[in-house]
C-alpha atoms as a PDB file:
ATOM      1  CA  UNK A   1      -8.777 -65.080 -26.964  1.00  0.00           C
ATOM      2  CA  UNK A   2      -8.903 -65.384 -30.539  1.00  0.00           C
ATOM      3  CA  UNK A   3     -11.867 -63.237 -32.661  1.00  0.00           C
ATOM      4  CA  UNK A   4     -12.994 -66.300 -34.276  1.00  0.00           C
ATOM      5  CA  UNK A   5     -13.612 -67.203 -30.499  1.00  0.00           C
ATOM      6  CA  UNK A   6     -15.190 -64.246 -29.895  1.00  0.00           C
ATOM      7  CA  UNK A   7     -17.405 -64.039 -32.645  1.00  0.00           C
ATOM      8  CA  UNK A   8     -18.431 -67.676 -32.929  1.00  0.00           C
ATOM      9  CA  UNK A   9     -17.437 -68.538 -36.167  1.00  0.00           C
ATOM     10  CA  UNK A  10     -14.835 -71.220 -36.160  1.00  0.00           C
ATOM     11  CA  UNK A  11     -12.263 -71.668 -39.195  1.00  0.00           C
ATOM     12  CA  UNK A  12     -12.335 -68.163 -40.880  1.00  0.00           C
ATOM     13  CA  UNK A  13     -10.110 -67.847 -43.493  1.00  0.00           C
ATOM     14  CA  UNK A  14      -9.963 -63.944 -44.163  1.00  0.00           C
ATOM     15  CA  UNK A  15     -10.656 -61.003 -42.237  1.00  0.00           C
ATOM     16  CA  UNK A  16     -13.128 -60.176 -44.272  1.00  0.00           C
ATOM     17  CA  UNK A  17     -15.314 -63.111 -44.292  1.00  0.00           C
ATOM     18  CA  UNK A  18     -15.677 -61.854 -40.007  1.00  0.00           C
ATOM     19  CA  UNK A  19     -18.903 -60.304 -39.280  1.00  0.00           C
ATOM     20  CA  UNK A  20     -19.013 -56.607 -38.506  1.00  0.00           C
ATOM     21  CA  UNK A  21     -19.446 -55.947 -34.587  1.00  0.00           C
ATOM     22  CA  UNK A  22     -19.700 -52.501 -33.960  1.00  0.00           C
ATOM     23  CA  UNK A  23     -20.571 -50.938 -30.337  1.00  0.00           C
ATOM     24  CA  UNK A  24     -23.443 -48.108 -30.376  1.00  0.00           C
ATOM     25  CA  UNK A  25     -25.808 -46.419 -27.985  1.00  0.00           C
ATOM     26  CA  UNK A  26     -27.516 -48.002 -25.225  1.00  0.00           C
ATOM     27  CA  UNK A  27     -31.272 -49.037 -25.946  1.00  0.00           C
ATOM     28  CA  UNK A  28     -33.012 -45.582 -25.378  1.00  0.00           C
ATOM     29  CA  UNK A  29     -29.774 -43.382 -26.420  1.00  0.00           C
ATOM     30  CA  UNK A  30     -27.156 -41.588 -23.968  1.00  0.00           C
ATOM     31  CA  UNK A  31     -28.161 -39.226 -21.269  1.00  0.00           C
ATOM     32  CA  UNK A  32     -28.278 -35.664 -22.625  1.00  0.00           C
ATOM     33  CA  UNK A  33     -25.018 -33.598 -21.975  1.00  0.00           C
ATOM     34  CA  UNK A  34     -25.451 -30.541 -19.849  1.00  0.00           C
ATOM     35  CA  UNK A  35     -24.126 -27.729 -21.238  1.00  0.00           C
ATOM     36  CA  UNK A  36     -25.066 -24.683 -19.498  1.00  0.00           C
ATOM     37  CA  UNK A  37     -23.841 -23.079 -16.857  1.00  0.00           C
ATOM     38  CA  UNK A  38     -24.958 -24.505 -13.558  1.00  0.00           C
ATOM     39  CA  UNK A  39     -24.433 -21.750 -10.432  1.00  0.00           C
ATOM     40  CA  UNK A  40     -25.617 -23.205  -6.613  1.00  0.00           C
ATOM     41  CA  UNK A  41     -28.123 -21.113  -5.160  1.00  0.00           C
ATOM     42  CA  UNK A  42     -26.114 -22.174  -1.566  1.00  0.00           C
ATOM     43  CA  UNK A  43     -24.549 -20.299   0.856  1.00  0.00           C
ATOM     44  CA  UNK A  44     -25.256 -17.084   2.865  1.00  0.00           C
ATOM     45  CA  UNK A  45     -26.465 -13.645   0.331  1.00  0.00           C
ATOM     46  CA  UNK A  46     -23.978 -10.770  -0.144  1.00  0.00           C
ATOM     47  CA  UNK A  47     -26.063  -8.819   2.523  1.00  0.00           C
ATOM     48  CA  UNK A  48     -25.363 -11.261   5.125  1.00  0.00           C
ATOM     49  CA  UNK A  49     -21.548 -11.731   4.204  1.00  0.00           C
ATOM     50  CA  UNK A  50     -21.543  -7.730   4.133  1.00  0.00           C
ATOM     51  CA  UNK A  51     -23.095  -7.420   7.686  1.00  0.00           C
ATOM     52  CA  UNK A  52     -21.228 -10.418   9.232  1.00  0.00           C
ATOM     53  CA  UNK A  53     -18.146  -8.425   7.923  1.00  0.00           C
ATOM     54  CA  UNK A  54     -19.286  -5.215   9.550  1.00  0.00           C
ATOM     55  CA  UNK A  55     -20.637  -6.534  12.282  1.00  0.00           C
ATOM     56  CA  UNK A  56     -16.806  -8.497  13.541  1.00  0.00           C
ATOM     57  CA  UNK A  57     -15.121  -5.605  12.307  1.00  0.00           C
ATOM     58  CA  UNK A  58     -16.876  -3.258  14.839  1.00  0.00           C
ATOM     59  CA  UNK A  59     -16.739  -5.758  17.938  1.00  0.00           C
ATOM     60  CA  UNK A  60     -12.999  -5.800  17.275  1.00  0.00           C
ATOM     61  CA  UNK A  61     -12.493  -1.663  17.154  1.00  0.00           C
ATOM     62  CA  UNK A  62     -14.463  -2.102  20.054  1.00  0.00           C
ATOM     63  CA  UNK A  63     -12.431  -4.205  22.120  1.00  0.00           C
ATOM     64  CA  UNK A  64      -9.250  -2.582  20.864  1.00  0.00           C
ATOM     65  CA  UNK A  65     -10.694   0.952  22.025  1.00  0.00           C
ATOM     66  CA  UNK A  66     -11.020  -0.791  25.143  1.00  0.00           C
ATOM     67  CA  UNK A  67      -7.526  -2.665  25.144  1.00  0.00           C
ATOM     68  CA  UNK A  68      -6.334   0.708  24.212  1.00  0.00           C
ATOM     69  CA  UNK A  69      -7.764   2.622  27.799  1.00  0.00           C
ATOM     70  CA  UNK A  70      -6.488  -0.067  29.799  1.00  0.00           C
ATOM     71  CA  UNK A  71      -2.976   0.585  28.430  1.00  0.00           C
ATOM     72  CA  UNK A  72      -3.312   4.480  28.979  1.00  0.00           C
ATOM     73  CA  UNK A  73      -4.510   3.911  32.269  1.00  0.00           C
ATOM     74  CA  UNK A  74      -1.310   1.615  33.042  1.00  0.00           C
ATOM     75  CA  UNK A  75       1.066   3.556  31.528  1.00  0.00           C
ATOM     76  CA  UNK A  76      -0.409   7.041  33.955  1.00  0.00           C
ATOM     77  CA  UNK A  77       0.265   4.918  36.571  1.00  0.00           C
ATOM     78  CA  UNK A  78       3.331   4.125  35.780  1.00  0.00           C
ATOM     79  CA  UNK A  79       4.987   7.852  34.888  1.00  0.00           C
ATOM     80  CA  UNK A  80       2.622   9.126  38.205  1.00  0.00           C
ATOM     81  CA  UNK A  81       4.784   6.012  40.452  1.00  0.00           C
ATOM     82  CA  UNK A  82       8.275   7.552  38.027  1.00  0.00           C
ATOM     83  CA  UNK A  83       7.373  11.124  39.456  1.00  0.00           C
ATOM     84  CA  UNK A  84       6.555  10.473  42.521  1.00  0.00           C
ATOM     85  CA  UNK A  85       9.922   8.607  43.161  1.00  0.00           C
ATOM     86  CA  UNK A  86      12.092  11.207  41.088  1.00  0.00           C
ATOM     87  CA  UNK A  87      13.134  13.209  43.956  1.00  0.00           C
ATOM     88  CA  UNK A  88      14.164  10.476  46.164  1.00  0.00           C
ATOM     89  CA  UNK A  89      16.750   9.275  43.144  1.00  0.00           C
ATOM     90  CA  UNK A  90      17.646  12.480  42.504  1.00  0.00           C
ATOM     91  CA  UNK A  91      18.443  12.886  45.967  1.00  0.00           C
ATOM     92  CA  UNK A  92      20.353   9.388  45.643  1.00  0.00           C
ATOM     93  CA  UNK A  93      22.215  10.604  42.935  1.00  0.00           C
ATOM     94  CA  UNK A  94      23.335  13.790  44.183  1.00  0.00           C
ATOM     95  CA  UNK A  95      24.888  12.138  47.049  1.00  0.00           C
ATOM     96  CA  UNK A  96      27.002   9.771  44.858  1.00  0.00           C
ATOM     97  CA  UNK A  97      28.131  13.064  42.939  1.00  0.00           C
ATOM     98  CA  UNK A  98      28.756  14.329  45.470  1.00  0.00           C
ATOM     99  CA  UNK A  99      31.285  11.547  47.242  1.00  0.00           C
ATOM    100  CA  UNK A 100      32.484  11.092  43.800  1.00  0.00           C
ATOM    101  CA  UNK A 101      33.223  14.679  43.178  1.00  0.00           C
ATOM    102  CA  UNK A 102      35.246  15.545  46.102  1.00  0.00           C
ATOM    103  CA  UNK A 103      37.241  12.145  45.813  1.00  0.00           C
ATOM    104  CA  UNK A 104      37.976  13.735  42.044  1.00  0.00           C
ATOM    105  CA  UNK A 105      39.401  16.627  43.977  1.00  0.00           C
ATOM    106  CA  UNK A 106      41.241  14.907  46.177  1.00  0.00           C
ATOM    107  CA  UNK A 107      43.089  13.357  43.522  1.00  0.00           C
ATOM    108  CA  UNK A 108      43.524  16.207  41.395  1.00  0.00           C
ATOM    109  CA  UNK A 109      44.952  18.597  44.443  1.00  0.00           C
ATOM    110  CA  UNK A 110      47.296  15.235  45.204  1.00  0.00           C
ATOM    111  CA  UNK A 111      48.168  14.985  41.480  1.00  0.00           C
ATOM    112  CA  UNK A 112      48.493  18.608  40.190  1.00  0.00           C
ATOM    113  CA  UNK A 113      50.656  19.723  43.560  1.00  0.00           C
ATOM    114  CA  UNK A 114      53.886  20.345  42.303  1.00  0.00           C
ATOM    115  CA  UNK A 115      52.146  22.645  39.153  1.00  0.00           C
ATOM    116  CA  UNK A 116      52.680  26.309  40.588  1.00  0.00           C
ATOM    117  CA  UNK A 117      49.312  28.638  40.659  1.00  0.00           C
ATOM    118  CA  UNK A 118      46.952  25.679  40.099  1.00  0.00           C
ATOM    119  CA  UNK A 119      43.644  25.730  41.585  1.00  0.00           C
ATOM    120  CA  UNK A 120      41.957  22.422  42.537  1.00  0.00           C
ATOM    121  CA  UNK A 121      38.183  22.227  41.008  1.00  0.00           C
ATOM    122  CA  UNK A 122      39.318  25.652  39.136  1.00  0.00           C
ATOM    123  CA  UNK A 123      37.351  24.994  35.433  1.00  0.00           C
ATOM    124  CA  UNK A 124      39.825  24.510  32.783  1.00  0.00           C
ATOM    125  CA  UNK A 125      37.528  26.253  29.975  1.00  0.00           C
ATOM    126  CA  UNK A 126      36.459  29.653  30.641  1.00  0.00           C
ATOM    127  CA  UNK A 127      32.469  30.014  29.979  1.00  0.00           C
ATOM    128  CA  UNK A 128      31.924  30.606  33.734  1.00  0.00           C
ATOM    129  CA  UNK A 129      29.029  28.403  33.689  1.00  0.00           C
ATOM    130  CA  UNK A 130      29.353  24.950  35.419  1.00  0.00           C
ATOM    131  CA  UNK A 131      27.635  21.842  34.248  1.00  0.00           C
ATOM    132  CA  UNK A 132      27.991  18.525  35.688  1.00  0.00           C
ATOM    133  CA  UNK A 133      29.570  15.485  33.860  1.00  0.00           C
ATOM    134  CA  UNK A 134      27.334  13.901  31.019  1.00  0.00           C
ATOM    135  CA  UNK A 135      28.156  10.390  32.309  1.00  0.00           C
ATOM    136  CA  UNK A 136      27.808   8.338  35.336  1.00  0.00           C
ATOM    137  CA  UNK A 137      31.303   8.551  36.723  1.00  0.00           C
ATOM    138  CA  UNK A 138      33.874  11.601  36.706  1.00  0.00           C
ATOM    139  CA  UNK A 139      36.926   9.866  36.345  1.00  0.00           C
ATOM    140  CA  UNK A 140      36.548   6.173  35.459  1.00  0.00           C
ATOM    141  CA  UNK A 141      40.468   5.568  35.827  1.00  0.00           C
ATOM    142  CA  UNK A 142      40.381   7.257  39.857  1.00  0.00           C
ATOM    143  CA  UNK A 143      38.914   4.238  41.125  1.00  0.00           C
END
């Protein structure tokens, strides 16, 4: 649309002869502009937050306390069951040392024959003191 359309005034022939149309405030002026600094007043005080807080913080050390006797009670039970059955796999034990021990002697008396003064099970290191083998099996190649 053309402004002479616009501002009713068919066959201008300057700008200037237009007539001024300027926009300005609404009848009764603009709404005032707040400013300031508005804070809601919503929401729970500090005092509450504070003794929510406290309040879930102590129901939680209070059910891990109780978490925490469960798990000592379960692991007593557990090392008094590991004691109790200690002897019996000891016992176990000894008997497969044992086996394996004297079939370790076997072979050694078989293998060492021809080697003049050699004593079967005879300690090769001399501390006098005996100690059984660190590992599960005396020989693993005898097998």
């Amino acid at each position: 649309m053309t402004e002479a359309v616009i501002r009713n005034k068919p066959g201008m022939a300057s700008v200037k002869d237009m007539p001024v149309l300027q926009d300005g405030p609404p009848p009764g002026g603009f709404a005032p502009v707040r400013y300031a600094r508005r804070i809601p007043n919503k929401g729970p005080s500090a005092v509450a937050i504070f003794l929510a807080a406290f309040g879930t913080f102590s129901w939680g050390m209070y059910e891990v306390g109780k978490g925490n006797k469960i798990r000592r009670a379960i692991k007593a039970e557990k090392y008094a069951a590991r004691r109790a059955i200690l002897p019996v796999l000891q016992a176990e034990e000894d008997e497969r040392f044992v086996k394996e021990w004297k079939k370790y002697l076997d072979y050694e008396a078989e293998v060492m024959k021809d080697v003049p003064n050699w004593k079967v099970g005879a300690s090769v290191y001399n501390s006098g003191k005996w100690m059984p083998p660190a590992t599960g099996e005396l020989r693993p190649e005898v097998w």
